[in-house]
C-alpha atoms as a PDB file:
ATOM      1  CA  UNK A   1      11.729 -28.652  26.803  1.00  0.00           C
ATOM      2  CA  UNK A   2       9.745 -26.453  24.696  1.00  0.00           C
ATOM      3  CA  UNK A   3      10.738 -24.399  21.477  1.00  0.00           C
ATOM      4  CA  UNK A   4       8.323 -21.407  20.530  1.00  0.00           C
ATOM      5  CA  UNK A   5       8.981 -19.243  17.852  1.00  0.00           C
ATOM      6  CA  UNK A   6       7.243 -16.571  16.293  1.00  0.00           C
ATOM      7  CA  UNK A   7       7.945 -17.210  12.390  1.00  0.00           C
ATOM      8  CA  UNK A   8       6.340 -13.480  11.039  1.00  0.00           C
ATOM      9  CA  UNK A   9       8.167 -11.753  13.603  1.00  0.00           C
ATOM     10  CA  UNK A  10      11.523 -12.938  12.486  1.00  0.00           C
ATOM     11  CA  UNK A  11      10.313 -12.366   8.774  1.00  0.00           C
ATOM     12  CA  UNK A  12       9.650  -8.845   9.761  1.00  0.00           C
ATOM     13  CA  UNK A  13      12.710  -8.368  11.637  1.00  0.00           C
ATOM     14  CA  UNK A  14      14.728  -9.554   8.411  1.00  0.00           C
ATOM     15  CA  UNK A  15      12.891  -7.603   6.215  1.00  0.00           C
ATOM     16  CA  UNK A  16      13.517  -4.518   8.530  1.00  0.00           C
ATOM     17  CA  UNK A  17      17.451  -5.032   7.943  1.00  0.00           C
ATOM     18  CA  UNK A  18      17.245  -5.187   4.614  1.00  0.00           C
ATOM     19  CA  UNK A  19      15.575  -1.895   4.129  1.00  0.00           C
ATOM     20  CA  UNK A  20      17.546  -0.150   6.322  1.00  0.00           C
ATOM     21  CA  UNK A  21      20.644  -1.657   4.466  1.00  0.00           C
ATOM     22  CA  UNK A  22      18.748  -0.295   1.344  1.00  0.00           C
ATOM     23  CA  UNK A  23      18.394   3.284   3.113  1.00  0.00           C
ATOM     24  CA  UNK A  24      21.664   3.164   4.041  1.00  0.00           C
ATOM     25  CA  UNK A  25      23.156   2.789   0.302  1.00  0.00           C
ATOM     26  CA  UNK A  26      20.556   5.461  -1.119  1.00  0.00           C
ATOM     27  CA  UNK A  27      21.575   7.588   1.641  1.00  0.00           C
ATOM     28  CA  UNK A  28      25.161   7.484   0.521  1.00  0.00           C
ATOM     29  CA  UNK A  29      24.609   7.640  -3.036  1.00  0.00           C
ATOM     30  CA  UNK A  30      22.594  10.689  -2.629  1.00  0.00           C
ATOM     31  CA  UNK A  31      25.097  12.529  -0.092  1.00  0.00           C
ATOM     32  CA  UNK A  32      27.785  12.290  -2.267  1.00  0.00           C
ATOM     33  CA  UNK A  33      26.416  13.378  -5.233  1.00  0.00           C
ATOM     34  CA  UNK A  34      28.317  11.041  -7.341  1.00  0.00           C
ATOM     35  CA  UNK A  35      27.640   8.261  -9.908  1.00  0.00           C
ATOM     36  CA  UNK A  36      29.673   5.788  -9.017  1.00  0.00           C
ATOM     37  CA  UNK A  37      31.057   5.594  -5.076  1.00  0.00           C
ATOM     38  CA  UNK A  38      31.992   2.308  -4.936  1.00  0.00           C
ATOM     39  CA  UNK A  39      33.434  -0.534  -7.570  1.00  0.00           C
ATOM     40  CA  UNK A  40      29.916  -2.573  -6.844  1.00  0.00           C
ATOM     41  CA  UNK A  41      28.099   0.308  -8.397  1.00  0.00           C
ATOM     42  CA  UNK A  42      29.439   0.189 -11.614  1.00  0.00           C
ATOM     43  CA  UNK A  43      32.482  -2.010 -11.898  1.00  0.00           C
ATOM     44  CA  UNK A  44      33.133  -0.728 -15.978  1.00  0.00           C
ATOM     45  CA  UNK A  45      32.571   2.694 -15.567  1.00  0.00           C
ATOM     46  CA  UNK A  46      35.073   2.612 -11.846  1.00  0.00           C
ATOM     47  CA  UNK A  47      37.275   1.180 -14.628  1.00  0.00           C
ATOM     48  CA  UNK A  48      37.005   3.360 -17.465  1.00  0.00           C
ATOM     49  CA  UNK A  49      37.309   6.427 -15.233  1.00  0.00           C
ATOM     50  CA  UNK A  50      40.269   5.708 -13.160  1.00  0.00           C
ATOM     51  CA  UNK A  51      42.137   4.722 -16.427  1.00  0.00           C
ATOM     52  CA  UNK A  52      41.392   8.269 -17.466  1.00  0.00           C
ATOM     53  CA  UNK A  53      42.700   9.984 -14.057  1.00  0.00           C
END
């Protein structure tokens, strides 16, 4: 039985989801027009601002 693999192929493919992941988030970010869309953004300022809602 024989195993071939192409190593940089798979490093490219991984790479490839990252960036798109990264798109994805800058994407959003820039849509909404807001600072802070999620809690991972800014955890302190999610904080601070729904204390003042």
């Amino acid at each position: 039985m024989v195993i071939n693999h192409n190593m940089s192929a798979m490093y490219a493919n991984r790479q490839l989801g990252i960036t798109g992941l990264s798109i994805n988030k800058d994407m959003e970010k820039l849509s909404s027009g807001e600072k802070i869309n999620r809690a991972g953004d800014d955890a302190s300022g999610l904080a601070v601002s729904e204390k003042m809602r």
